[in-house]
N, C-alpha and C. Protein backbone atom coordinates (compact mmCIF):
# COMPACT_ATOMS: atom_id res chain seq x y z
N UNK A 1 -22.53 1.66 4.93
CA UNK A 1 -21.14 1.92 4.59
C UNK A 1 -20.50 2.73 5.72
N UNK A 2 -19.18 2.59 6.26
CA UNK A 2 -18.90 2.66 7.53
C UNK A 2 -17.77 4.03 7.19
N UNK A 3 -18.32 5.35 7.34
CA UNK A 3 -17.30 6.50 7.18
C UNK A 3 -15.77 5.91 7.39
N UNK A 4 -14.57 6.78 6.80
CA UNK A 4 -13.63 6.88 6.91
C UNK A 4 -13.07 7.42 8.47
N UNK A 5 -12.41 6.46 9.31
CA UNK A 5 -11.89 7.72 10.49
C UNK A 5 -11.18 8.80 10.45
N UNK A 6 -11.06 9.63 11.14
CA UNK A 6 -10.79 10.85 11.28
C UNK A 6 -9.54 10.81 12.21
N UNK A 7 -8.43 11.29 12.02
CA UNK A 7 -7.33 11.66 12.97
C UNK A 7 -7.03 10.35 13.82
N UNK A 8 -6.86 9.55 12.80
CA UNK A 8 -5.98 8.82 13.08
C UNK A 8 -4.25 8.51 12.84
N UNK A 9 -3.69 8.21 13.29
CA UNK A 9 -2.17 8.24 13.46
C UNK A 9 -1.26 7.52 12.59
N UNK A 10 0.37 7.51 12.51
CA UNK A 10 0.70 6.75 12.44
C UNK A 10 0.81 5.78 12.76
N UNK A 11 1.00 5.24 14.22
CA UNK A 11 0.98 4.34 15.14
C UNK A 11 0.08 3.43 15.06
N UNK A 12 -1.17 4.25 15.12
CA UNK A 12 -2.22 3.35 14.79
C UNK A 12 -2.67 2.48 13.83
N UNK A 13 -1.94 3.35 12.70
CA UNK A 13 -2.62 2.66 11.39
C UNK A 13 -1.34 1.28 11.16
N UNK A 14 -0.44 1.56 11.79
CA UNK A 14 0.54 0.64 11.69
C UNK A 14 -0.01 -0.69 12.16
N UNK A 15 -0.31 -0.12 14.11
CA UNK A 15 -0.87 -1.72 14.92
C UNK A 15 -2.00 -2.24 14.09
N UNK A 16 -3.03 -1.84 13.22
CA UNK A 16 -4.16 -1.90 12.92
C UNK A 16 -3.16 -2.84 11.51
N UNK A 17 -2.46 -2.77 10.92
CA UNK A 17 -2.28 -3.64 9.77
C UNK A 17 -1.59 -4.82 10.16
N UNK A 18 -0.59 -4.95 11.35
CA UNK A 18 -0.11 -5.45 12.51
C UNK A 18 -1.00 -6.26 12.58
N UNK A 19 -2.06 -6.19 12.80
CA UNK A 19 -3.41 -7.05 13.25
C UNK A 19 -3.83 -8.25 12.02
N UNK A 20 -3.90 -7.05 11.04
CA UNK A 20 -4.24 -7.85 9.65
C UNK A 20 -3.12 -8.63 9.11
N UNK A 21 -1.79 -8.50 9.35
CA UNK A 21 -1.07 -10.07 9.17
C UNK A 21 0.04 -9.50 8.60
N UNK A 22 0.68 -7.78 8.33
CA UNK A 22 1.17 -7.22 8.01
C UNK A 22 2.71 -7.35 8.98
N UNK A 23 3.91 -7.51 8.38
CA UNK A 23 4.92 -7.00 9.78
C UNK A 23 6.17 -5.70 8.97
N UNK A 24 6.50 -5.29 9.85
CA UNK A 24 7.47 -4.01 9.58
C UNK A 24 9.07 -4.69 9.16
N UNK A 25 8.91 -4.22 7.66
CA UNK A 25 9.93 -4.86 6.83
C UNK A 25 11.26 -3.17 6.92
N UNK A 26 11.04 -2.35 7.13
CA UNK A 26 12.13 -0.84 7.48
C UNK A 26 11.42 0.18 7.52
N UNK A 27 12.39 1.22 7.99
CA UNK A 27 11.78 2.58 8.65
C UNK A 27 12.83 3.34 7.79
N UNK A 28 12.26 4.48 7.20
CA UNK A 28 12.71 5.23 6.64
C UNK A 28 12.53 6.43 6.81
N UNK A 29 13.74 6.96 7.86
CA UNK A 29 13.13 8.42 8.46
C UNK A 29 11.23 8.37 9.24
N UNK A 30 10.31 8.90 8.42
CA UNK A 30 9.16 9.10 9.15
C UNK A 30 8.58 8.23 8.35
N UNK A 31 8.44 7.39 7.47
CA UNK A 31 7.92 6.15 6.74
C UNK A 31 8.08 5.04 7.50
N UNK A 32 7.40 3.68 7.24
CA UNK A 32 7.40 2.37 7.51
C UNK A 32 6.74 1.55 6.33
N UNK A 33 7.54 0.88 6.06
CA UNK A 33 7.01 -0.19 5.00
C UNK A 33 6.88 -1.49 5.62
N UNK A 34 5.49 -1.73 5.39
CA UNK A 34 5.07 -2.97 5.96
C UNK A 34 4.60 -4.14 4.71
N UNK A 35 4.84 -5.44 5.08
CA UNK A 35 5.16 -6.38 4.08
C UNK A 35 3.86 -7.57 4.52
N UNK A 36 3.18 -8.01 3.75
CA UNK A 36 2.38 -9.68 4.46
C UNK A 36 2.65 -10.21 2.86
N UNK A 37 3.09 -11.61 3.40
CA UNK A 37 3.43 -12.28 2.14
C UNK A 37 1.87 -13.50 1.78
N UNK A 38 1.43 -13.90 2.44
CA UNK A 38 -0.35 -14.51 2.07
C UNK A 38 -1.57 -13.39 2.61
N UNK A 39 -2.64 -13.03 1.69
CA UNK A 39 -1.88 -12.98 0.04
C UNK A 39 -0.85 -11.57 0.10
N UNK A 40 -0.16 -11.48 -0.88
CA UNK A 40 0.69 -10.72 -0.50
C UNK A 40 0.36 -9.41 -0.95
N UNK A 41 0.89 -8.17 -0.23
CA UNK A 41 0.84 -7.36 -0.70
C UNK A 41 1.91 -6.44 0.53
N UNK A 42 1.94 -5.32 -0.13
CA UNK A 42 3.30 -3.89 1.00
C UNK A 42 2.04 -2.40 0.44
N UNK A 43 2.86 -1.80 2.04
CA UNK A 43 2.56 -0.52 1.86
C UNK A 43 3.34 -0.19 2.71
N UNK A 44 3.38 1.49 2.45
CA UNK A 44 3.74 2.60 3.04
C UNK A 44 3.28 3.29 3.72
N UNK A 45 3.43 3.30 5.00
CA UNK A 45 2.63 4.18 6.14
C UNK A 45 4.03 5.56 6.49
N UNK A 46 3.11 6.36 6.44
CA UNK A 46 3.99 7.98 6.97
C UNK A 46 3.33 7.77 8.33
N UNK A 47 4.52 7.75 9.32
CA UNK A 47 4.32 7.74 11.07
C UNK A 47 4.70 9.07 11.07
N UNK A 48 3.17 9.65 11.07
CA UNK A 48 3.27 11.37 11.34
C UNK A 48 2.06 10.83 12.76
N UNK A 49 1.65 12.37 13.47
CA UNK A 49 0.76 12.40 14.38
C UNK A 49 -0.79 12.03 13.33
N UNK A 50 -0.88 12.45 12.56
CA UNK A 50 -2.56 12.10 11.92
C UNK A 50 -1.79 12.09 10.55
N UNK A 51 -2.69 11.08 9.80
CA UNK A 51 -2.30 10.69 8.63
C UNK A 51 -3.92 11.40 7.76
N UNK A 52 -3.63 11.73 6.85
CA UNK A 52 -4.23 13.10 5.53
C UNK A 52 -5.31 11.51 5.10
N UNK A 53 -6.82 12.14 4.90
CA UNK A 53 -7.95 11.10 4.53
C UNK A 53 -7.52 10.30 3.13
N UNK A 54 -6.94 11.42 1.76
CA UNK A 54 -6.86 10.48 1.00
C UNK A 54 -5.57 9.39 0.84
N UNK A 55 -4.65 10.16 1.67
CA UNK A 55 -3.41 9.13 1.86
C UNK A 55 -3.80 7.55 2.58
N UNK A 56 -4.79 7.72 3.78
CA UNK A 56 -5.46 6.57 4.22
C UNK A 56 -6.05 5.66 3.46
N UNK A 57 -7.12 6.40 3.13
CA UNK A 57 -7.76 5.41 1.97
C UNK A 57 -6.89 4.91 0.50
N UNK A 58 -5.49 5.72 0.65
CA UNK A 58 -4.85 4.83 -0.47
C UNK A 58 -4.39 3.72 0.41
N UNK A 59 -4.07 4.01 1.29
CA UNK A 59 -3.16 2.66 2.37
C UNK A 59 -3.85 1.60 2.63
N UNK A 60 -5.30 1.86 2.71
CA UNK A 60 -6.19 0.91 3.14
C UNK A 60 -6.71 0.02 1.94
N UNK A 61 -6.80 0.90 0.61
CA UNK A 61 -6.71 0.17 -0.60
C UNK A 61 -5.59 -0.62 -1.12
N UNK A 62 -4.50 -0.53 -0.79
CA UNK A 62 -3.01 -0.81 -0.99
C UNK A 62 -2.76 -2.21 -0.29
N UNK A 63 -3.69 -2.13 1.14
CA UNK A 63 -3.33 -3.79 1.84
C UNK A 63 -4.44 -4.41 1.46
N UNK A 64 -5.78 -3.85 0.71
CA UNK A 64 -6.75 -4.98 0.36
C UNK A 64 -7.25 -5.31 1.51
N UNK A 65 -7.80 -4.08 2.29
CA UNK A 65 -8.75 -4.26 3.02
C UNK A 65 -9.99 -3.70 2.52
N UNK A 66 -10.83 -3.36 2.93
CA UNK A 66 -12.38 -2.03 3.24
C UNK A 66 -12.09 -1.48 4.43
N UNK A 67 -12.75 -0.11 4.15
CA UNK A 67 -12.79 0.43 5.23
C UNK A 67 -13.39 -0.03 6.55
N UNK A 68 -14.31 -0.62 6.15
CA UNK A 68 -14.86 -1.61 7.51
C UNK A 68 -14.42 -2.54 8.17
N UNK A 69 -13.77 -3.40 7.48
CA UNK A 69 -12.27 -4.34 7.85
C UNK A 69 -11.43 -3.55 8.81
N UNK A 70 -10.65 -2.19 7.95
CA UNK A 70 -9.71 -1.55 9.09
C UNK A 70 -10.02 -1.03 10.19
N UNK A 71 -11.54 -0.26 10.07
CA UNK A 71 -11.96 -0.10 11.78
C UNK A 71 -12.42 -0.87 12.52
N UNK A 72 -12.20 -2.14 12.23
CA UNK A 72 -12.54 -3.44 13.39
C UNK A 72 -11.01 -3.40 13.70
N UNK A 73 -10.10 -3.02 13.18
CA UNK A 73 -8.60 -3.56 12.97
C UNK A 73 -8.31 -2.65 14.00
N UNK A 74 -8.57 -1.54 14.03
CA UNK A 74 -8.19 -0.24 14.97
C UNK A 74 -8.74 -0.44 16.25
């Protein structure tokens, strides 16, 4: 089972869903909501400098990945 990363970004976690088939539907102040319509699903990324572990792992649960999925993605 492949730990959670550590101090990772907004930016990053953005290109990393970017990857997974996700595109940037608006920006809201320091938010981004990203949209993939097959299969579908949205989330909310906070574009801060490091994004908080359990906020990640909700984001990463939210696009229906694993954690192992998103650090190939990163």
């Amino acid at each position: 089972m492949t730990r959670l990363p550590r101090n990772v970004s907004g930016a990053e976690c953005i290109r990393a869903l970017e990857r997974a088939g996700f595109t940037i539907q608006r920006r809201s102040s320091s938010h981004v909501t990203m949209r993939r319509d097959v299969p579908y699903g949205w989330v909310v990324v906070p574009d801060h400098d490091e994004i908080k572990p359990g906020t990640l792992r909700a984001i990463i649960r939210q696009a229906g990945l694993t954690v192992e999925e998103f650090v190939k993605l990163l």
